[in-house]
N, C-alpha and C. Protein backbone atom coordinates (compact mmCIF):
# COMPACT_ATOMS: atom_id res chain seq x y z
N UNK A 1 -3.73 5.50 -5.65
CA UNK A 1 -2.53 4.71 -5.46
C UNK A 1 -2.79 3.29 -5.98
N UNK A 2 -1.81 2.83 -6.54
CA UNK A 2 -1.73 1.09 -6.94
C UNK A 2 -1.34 0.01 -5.55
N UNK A 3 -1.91 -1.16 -5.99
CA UNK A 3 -1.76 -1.93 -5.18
C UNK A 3 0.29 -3.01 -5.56
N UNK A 4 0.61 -3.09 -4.67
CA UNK A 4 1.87 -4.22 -5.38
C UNK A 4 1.98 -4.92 -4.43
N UNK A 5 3.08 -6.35 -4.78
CA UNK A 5 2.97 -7.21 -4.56
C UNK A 5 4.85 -7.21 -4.36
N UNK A 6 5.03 -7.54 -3.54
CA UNK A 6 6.71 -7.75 -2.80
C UNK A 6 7.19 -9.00 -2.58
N UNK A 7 8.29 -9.54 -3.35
CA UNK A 7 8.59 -11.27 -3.02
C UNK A 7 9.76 -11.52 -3.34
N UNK A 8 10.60 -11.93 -2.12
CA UNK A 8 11.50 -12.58 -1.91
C UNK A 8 11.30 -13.64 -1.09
N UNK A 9 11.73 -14.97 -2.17
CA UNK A 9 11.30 -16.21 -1.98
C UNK A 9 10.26 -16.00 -1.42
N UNK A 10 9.65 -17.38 -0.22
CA UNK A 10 8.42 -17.54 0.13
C UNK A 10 7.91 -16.26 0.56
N UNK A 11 9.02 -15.17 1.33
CA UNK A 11 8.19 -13.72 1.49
C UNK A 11 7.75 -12.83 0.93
N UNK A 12 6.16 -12.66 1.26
CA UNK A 12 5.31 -11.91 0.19
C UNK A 12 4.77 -11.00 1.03
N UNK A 13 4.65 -9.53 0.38
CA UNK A 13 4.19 -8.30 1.19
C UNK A 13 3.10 -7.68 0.77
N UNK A 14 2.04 -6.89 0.53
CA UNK A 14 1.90 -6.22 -0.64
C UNK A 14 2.05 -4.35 0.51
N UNK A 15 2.16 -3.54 -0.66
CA UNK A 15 2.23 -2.15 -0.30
C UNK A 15 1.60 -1.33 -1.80
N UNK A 16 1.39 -0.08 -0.79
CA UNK A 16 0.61 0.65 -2.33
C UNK A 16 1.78 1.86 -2.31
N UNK A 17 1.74 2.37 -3.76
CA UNK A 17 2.43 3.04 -4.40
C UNK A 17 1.80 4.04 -5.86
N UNK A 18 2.47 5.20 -5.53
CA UNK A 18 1.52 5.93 -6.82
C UNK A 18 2.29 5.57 -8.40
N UNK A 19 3.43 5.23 -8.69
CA UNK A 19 3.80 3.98 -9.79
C UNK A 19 4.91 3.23 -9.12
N UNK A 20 5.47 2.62 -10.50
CA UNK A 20 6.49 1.74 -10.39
C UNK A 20 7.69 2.17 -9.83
N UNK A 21 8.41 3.16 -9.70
CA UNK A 21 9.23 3.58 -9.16
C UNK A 21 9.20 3.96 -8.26
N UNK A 22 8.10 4.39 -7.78
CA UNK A 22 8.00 4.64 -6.17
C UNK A 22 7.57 3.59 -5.07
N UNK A 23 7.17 2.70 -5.98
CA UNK A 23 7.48 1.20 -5.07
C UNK A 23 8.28 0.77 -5.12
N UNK A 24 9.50 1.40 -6.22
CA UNK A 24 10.66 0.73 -5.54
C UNK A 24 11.26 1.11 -4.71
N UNK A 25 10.89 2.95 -4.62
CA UNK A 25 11.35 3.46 -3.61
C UNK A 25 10.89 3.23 -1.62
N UNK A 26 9.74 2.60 -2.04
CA UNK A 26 8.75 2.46 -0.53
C UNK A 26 9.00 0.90 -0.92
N UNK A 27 10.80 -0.02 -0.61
CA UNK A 27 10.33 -1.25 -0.68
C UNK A 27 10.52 -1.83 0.62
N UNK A 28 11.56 -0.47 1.55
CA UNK A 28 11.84 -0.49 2.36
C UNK A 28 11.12 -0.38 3.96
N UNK A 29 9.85 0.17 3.54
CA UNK A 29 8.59 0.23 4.18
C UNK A 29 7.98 -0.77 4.58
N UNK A 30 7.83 -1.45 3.43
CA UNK A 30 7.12 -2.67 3.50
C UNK A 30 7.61 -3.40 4.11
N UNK A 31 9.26 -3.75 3.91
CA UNK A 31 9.85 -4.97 4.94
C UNK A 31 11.11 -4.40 4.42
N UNK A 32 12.21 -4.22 6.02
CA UNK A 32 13.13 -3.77 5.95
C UNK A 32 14.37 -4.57 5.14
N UNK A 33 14.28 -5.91 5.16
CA UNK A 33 15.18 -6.52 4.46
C UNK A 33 14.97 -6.08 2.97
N UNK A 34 13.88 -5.71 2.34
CA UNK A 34 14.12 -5.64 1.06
C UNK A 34 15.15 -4.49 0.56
N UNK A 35 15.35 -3.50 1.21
CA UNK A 35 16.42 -2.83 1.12
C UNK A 35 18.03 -3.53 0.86
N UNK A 36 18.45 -4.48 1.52
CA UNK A 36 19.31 -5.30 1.24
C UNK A 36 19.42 -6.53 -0.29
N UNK A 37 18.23 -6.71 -0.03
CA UNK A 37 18.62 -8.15 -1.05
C UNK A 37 17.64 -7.61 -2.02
N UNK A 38 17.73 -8.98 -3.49
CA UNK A 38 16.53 -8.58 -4.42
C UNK A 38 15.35 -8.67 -4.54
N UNK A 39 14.50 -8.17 -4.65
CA UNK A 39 12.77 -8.15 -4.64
C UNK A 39 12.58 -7.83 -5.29
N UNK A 40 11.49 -9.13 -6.11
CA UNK A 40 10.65 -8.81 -7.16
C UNK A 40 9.51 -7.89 -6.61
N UNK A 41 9.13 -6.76 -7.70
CA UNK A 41 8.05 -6.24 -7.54
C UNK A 41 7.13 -5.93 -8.53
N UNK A 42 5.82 -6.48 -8.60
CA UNK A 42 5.07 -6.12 -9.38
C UNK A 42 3.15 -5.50 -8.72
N UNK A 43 2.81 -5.43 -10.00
CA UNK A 43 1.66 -4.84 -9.43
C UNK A 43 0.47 -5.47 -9.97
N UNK A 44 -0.21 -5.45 -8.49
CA UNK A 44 -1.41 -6.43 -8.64
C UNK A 44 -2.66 -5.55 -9.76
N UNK A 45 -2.91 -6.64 -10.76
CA UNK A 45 -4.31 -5.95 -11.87
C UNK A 45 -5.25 -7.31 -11.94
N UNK A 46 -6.58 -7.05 -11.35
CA UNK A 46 -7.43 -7.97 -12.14
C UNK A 46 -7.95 -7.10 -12.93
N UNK A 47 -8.34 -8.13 -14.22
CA UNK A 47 -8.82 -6.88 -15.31
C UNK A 47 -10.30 -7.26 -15.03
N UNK A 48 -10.97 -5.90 -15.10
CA UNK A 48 -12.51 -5.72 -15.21
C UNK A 48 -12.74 -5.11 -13.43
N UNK A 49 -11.74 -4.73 -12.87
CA UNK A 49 -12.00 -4.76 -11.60
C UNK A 49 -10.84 -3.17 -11.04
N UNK A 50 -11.49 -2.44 -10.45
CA UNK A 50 -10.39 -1.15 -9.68
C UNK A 50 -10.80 -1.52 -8.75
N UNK A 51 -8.31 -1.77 -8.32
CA UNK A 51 -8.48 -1.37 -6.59
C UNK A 51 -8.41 -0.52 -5.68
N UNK A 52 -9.14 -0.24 -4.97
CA UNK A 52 -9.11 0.93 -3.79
C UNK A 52 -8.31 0.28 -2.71
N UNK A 53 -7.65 1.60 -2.74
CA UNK A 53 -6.70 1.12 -1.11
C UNK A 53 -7.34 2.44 -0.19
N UNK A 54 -7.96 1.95 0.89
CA UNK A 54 -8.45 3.07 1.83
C UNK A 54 -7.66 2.82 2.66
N UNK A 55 -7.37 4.33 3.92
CA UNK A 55 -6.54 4.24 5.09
C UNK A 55 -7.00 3.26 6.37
N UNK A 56 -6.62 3.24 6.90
CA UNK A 56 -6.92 2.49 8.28
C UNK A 56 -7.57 3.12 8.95
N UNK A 57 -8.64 1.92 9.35
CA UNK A 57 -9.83 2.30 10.30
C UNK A 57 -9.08 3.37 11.27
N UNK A 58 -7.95 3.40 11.85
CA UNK A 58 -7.98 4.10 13.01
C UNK A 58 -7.45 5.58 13.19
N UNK A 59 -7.19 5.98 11.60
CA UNK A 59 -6.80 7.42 11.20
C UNK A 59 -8.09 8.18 11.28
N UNK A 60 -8.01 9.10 11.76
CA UNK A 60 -9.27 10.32 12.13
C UNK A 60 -10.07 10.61 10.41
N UNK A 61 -11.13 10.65 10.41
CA UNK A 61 -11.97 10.84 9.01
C UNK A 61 -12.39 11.89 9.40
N UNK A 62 -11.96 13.00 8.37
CA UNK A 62 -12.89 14.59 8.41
C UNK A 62 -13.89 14.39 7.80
N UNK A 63 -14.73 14.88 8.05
CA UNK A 63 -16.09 15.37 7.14
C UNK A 63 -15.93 16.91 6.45
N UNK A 64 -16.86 17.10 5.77
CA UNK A 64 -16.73 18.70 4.59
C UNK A 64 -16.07 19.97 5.52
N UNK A 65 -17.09 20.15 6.44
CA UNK A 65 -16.53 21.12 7.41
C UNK A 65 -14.83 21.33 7.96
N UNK A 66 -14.26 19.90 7.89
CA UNK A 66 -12.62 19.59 8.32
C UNK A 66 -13.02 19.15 9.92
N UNK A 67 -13.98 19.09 10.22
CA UNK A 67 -13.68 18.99 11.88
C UNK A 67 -13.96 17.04 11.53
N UNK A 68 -13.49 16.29 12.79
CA UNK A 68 -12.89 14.89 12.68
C UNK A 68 -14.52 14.51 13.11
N UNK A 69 -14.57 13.79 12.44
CA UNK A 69 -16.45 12.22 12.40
C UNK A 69 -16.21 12.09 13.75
N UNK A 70 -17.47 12.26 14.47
CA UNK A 70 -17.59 11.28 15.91
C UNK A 70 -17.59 9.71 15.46
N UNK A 71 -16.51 8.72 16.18
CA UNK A 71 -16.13 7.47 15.78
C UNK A 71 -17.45 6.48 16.70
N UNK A 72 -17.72 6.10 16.32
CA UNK A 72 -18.77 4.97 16.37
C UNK A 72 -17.93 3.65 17.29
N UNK A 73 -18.30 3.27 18.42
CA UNK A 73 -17.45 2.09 18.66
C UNK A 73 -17.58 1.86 20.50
């Protein structure tokens, strides 16, 4: 998935998306007003550099077998 970047005026979001059109479709996700008004959207690139978007610490991680990681904590 790509990383993007959401902005209307001073409000800035970012959300990931597998392209351009489906961040426009998930703009509503990110922040419900963008559904209403206009938002620029583009997508964040540094060149020489890939971004990874991993899930949140607090979603269950399988290991090979499918059964869920004992969580550490």
């Amino acid at each position: 998935m790509k990383l993007y970047k959401y902005s209307l005026g001073n409000n800035e979001r970012l959300g990931v998306a597998e392209d351009d059109a489906d961040a426009y479709e998930r703009r509503t996700e990110v922040d419900h007003t963008f559904d209403y008004l206009p938002v620029m959207i583009e997508e964040i690139v540094i060149p020489g550099y890939v971004i990874t978007v991993m899930p949140d610490s607090d979603e269950i991680v399988k290991n090979k077998s499918g059964r869920p990681r004992k969580m550490e904590g």
